[in-house]
N, C-alpha and C. Protein backbone atom coordinates (compact mmCIF):
# COMPACT_ATOMS: atom_id res chain seq x y z
N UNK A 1 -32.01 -10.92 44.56
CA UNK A 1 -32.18 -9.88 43.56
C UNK A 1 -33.66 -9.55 43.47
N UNK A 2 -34.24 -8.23 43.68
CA UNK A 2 -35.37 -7.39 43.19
C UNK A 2 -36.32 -8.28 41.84
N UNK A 3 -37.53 -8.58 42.06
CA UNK A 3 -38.09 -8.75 40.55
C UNK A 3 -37.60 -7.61 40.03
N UNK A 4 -37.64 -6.35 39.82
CA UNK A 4 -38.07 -5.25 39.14
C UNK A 4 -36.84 -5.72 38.17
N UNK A 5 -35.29 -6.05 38.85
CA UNK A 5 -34.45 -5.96 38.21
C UNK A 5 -33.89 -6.96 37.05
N UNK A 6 -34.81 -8.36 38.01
CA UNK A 6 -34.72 -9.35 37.02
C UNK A 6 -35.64 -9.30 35.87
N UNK A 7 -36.38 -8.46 35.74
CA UNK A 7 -37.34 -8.16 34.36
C UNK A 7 -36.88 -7.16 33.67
N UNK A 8 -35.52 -6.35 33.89
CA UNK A 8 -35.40 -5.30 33.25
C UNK A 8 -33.92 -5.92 32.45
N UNK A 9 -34.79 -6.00 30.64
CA UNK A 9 -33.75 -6.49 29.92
C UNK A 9 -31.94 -6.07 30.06
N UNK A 10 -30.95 -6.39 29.71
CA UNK A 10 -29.57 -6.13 30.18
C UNK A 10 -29.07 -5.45 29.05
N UNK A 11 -28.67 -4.05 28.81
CA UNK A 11 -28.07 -3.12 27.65
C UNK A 11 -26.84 -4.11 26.93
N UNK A 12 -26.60 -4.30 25.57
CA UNK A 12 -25.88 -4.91 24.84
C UNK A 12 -24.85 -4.03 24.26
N UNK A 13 -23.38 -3.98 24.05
CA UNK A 13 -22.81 -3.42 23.56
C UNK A 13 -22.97 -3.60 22.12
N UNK A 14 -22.19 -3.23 20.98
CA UNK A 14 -22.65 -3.28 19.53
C UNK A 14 -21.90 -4.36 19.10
N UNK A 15 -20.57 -5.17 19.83
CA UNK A 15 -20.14 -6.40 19.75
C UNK A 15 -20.94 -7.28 19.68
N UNK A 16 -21.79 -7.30 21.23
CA UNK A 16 -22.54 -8.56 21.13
C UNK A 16 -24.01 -8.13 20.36
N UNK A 17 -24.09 -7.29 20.13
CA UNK A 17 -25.49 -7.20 19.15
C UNK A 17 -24.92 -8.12 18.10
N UNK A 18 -24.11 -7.72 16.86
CA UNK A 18 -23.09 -8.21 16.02
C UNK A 18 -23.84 -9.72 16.10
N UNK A 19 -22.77 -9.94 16.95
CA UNK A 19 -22.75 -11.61 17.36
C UNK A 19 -24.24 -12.54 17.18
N UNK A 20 -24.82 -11.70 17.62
CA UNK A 20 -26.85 -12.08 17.64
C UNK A 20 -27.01 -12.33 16.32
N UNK A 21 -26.50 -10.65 15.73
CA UNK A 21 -27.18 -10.85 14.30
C UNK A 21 -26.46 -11.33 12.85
N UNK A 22 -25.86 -11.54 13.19
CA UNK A 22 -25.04 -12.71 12.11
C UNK A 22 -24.57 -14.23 12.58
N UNK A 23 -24.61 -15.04 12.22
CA UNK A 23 -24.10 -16.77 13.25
C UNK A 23 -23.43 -17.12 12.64
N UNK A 24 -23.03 -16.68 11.10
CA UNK A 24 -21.72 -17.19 10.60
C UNK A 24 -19.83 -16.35 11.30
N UNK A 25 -19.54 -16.81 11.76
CA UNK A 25 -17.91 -16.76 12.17
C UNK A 25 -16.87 -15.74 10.92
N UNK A 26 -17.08 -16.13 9.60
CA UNK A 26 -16.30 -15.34 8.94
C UNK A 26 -17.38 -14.08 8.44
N UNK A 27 -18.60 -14.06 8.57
CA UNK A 27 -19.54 -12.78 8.15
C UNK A 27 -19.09 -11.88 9.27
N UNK A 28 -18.72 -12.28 10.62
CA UNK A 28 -18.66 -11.16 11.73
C UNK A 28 -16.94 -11.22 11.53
N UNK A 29 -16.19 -11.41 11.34
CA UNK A 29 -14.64 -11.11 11.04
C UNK A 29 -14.91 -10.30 9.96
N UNK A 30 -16.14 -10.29 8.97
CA UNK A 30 -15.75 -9.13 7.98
C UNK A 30 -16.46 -8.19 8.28
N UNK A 31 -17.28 -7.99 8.82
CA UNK A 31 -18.05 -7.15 9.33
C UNK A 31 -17.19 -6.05 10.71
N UNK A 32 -16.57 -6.78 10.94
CA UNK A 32 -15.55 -6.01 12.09
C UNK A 32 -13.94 -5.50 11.10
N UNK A 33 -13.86 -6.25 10.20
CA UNK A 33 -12.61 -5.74 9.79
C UNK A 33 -12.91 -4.36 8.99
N UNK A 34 -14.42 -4.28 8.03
CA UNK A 34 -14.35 -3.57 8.06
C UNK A 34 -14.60 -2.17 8.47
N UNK A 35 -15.03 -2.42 10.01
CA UNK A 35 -15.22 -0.84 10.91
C UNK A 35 -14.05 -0.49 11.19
N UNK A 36 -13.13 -1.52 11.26
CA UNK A 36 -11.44 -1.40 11.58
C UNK A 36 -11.18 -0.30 10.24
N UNK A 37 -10.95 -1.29 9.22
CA UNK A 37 -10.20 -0.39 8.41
C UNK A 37 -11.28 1.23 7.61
N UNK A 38 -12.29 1.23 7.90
CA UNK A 38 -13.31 2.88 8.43
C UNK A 38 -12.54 3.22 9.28
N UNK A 39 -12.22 2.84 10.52
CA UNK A 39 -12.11 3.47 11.65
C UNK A 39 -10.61 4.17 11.15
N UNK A 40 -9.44 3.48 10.71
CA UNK A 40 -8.36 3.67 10.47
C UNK A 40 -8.36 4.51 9.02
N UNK A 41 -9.19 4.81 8.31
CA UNK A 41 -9.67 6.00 7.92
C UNK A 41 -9.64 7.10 8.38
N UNK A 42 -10.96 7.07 9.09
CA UNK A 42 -11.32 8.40 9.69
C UNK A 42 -10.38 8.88 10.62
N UNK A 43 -9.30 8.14 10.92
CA UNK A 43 -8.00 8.59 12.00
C UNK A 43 -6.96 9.12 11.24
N UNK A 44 -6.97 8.38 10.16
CA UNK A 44 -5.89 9.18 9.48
C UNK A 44 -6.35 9.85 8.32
N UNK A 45 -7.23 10.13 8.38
CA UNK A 45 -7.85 11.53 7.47
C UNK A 45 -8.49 12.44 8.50
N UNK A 46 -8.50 12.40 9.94
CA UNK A 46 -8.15 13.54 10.78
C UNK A 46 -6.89 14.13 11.19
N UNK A 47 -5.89 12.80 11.70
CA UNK A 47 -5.18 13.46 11.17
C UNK A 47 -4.04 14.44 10.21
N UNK A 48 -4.31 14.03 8.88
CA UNK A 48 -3.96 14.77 7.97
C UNK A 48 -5.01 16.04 7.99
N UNK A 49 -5.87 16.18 8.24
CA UNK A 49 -7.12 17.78 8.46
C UNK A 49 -5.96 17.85 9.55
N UNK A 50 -5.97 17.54 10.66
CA UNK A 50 -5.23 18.84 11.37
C UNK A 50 -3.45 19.23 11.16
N UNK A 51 -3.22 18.63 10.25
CA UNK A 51 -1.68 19.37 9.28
C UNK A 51 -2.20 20.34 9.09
N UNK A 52 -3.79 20.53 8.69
CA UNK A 52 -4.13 22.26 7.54
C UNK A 52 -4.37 22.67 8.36
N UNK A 53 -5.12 22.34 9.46
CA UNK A 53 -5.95 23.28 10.30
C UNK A 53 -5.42 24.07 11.51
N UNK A 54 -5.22 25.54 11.26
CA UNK A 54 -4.46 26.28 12.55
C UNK A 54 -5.26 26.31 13.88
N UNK A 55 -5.21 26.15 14.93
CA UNK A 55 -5.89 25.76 16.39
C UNK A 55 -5.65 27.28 16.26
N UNK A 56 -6.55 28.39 16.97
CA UNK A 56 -5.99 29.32 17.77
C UNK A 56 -5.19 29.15 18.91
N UNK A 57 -5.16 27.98 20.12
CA UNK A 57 -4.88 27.65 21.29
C UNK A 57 -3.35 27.70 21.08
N UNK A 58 -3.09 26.66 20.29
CA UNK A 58 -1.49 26.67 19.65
C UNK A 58 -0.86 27.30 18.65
N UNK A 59 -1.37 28.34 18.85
CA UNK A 59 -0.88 29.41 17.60
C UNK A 59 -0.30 28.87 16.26
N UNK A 60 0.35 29.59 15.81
CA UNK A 60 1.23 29.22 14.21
C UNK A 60 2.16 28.12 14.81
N UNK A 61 1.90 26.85 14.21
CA UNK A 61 3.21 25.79 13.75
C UNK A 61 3.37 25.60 12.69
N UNK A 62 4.65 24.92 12.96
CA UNK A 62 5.11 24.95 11.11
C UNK A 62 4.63 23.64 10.88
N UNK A 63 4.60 23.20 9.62
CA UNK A 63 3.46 22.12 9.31
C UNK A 63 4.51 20.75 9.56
N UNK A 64 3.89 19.61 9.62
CA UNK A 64 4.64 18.42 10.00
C UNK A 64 4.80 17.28 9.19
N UNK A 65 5.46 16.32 8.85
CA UNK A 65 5.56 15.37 8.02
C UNK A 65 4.34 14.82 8.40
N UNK A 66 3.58 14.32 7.51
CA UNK A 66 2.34 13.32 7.40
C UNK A 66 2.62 12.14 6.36
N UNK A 67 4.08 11.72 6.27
CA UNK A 67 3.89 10.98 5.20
C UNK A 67 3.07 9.28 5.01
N UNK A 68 3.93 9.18 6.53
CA UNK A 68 3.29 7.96 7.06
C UNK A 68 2.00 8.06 7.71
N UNK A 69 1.27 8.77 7.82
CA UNK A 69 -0.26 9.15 7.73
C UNK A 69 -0.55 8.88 6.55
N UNK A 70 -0.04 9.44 5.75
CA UNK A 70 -0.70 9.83 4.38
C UNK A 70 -1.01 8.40 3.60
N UNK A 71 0.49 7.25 3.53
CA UNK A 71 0.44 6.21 2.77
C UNK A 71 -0.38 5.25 4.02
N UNK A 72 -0.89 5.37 5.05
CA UNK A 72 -2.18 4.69 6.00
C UNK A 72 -3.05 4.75 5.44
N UNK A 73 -3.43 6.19 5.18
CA UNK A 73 -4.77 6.68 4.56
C UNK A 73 -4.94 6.27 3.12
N UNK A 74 -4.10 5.95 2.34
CA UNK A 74 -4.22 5.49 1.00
C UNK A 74 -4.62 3.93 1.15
N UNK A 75 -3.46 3.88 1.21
CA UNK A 75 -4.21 1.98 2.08
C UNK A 75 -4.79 1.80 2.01
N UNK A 76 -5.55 2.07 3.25
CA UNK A 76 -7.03 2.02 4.02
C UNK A 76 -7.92 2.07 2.89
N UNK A 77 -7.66 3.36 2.14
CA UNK A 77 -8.89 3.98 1.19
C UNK A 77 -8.48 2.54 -0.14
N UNK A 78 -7.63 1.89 -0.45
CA UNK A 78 -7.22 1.16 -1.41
C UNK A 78 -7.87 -0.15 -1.33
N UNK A 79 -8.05 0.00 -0.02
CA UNK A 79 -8.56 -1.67 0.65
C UNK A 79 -10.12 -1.51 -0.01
N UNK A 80 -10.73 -0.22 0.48
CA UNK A 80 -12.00 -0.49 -0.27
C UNK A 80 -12.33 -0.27 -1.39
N UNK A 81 -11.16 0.10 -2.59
CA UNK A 81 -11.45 0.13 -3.99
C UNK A 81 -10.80 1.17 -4.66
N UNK A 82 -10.78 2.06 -3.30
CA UNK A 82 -10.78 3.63 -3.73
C UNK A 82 -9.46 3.97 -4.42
N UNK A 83 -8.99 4.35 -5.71
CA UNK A 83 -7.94 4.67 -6.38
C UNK A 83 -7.67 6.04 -6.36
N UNK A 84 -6.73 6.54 -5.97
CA UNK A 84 -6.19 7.60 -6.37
C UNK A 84 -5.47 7.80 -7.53
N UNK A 85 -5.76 8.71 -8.35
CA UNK A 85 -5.29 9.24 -9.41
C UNK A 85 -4.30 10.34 -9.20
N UNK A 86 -3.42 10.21 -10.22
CA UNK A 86 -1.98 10.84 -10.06
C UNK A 86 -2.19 12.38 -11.43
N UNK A 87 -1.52 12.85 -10.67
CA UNK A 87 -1.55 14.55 -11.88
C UNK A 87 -0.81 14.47 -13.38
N UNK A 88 -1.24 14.62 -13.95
CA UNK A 88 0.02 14.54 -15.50
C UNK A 88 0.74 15.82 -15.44
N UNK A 89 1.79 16.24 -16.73
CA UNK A 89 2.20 16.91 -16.67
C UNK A 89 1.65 17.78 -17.11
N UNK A 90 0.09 18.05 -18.12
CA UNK A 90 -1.05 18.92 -18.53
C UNK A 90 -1.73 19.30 -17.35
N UNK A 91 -2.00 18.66 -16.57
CA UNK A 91 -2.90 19.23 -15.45
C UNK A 91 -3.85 18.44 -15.07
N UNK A 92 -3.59 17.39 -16.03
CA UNK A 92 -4.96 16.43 -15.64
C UNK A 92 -4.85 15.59 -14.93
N UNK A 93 -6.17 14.52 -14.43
CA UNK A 93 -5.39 13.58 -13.64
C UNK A 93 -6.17 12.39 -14.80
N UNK A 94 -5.36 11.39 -15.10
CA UNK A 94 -5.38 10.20 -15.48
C UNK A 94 -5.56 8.79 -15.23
N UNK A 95 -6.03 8.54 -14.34
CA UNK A 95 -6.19 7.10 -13.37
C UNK A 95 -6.26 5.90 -13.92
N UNK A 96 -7.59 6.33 -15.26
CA UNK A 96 -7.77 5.05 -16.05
C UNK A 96 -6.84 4.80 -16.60
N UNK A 97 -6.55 5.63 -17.85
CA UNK A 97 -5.21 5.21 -18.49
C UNK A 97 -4.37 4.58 -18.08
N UNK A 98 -3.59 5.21 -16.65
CA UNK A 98 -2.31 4.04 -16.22
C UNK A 98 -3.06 2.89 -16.07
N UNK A 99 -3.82 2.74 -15.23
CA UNK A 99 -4.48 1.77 -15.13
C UNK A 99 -4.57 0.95 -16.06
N UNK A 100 -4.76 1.17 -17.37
CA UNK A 100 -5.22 0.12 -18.59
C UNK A 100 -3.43 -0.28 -18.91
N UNK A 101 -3.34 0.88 -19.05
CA UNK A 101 -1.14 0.61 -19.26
C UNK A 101 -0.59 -0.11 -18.72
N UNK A 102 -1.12 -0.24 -17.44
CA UNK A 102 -0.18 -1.69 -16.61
C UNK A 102 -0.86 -2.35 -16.71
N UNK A 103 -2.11 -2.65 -16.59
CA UNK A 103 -3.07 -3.80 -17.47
C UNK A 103 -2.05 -4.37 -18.33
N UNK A 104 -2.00 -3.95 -19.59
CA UNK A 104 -1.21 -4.27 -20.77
C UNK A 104 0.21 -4.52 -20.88
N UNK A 105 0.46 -3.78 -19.67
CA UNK A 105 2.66 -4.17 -19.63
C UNK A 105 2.40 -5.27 -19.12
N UNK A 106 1.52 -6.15 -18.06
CA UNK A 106 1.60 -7.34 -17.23
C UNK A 106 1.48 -8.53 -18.32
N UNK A 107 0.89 -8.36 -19.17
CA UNK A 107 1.23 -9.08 -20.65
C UNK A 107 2.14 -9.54 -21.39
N UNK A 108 3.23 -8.59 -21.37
CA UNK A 108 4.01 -8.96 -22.29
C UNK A 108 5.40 -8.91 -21.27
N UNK A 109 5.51 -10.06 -20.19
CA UNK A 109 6.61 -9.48 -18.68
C UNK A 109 7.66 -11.08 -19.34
N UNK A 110 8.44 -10.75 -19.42
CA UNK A 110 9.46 -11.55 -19.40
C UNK A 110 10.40 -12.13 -18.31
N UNK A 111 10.59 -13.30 -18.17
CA UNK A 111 11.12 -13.61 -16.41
C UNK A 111 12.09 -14.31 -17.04
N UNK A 112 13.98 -13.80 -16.46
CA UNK A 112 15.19 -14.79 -16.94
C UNK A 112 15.33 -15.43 -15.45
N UNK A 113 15.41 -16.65 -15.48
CA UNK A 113 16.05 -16.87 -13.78
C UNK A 113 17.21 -17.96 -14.40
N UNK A 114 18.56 -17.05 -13.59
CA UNK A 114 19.79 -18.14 -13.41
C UNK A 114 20.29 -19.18 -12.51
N UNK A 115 20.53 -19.96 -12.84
CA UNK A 115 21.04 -20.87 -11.72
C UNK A 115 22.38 -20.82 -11.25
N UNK A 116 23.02 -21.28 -10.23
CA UNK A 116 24.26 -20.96 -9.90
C UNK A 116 25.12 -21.67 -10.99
N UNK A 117 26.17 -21.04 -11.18
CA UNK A 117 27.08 -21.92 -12.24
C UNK A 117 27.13 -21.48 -13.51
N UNK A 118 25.81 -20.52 -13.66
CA UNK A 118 25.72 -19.74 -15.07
C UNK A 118 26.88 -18.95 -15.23
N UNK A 119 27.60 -18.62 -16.47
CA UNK A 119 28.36 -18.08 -16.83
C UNK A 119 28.23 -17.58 -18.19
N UNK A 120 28.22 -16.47 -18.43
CA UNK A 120 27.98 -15.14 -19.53
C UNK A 120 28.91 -15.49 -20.19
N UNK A 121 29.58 -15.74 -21.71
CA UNK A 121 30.84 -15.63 -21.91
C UNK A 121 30.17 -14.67 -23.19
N UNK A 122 30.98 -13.60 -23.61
CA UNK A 122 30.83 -13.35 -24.98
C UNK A 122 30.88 -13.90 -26.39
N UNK A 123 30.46 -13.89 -27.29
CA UNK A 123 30.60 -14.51 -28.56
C UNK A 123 32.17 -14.17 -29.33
N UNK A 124 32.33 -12.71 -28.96
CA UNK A 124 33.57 -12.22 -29.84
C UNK A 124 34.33 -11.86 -28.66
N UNK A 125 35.65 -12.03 -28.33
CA UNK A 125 36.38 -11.63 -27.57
C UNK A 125 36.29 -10.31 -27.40
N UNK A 126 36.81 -9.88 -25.90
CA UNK A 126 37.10 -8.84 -25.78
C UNK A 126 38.78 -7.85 -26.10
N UNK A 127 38.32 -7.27 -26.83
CA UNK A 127 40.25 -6.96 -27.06
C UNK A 127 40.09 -5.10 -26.04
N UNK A 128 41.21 -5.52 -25.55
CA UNK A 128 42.06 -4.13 -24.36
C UNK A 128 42.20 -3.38 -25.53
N UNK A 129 41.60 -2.42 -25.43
CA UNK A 129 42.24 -1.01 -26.19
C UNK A 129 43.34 -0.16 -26.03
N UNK A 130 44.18 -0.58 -25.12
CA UNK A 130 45.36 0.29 -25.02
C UNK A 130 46.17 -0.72 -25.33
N UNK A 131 46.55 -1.48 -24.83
CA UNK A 131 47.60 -2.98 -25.01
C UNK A 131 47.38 -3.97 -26.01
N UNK A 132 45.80 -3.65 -26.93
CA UNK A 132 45.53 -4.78 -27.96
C UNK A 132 45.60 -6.14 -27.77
N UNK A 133 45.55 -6.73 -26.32
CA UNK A 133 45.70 -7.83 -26.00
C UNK A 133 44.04 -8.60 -25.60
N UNK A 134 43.90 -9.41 -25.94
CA UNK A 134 42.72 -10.25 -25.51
C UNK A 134 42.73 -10.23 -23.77
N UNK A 135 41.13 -9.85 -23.48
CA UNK A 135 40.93 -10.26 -22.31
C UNK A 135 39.70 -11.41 -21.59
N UNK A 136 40.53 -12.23 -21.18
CA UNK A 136 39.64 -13.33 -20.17
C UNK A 136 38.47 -13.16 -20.04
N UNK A 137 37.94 -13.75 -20.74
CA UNK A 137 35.95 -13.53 -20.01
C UNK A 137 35.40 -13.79 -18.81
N UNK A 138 36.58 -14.41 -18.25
CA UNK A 138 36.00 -15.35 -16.75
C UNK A 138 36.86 -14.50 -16.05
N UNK A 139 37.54 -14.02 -16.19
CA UNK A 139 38.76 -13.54 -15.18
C UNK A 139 38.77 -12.36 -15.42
N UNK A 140 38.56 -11.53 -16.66
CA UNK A 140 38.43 -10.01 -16.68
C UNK A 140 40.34 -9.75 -16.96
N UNK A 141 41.34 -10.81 -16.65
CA UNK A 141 42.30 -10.21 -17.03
C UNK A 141 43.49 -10.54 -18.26
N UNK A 142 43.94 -9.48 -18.65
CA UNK A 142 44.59 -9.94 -20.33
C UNK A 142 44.94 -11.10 -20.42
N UNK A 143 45.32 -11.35 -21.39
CA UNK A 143 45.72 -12.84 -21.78
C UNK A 143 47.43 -12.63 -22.66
């Protein structure tokens, strides 16, 4: 090999720059996750821009489901904080509010869990309204 070539430093991709400049293992997993989830951004907030945007090349199409674009792009944008706010029925949009509202419903959440074998019975019988006959709580049929 040439001196010239062995003195001429070797171009680094932006991986291994990365790698140089951080030495902790989980600082460069977050540092990459988040160009990932940028990157998966800017892909799916292009393509939702080109749902609006008419190409001259491809003339008039009719517009296309983006739904599963759309809940990517929320995601993505959710992962870094970003909340979307929903429209009321005035016109406004409200974000905080719900926000504080389910704050406050997570408070007061009540949890029943049954075990197998549970059985409901009523306190007062059930009486058949056409036949006036008592019906079975366990069985559902007259008595």
């Amino acid at each position: 090999m040439p001196e010239s070539q062995a003195n001429e430093p070797k171009t680094k991709n932006p991986l291994q720059k990365l790698k140089e400049g951080v030495d902790d293992k989980e600082e460069q997993l977050v540092i990459l996750s988040t160009f990932v989830r940028l990157g998966v951004v800017v892909w799916s907030g292009f393509i939702i821009s080109l749902n609006y945007i008419t190409l001259p090349a491809f003339g008039e199409q009719p517009p296309k489901d983006i739904t599963f674009v759309a809940s990517v792009f929320t995601g993505a944008l959710a992962s870094f904080g970003v909340q979307a706010a929903s429209k009321k029925g005035d016109g406004t949009y409200k974000a905080d509010e719900e926000r504080k509202k389910a704050e406050a419903a997570n408070g007061s959440v009540t949890t029943v869990r049954f075990e197998t074998g549970v059985r409901i019975i009523p306190v007062q019988p059930r009486i058949d309204p056409i036949s006036g006959k008592e019906i079975d709580p366990q069985t559902g049929r007259l008595t």
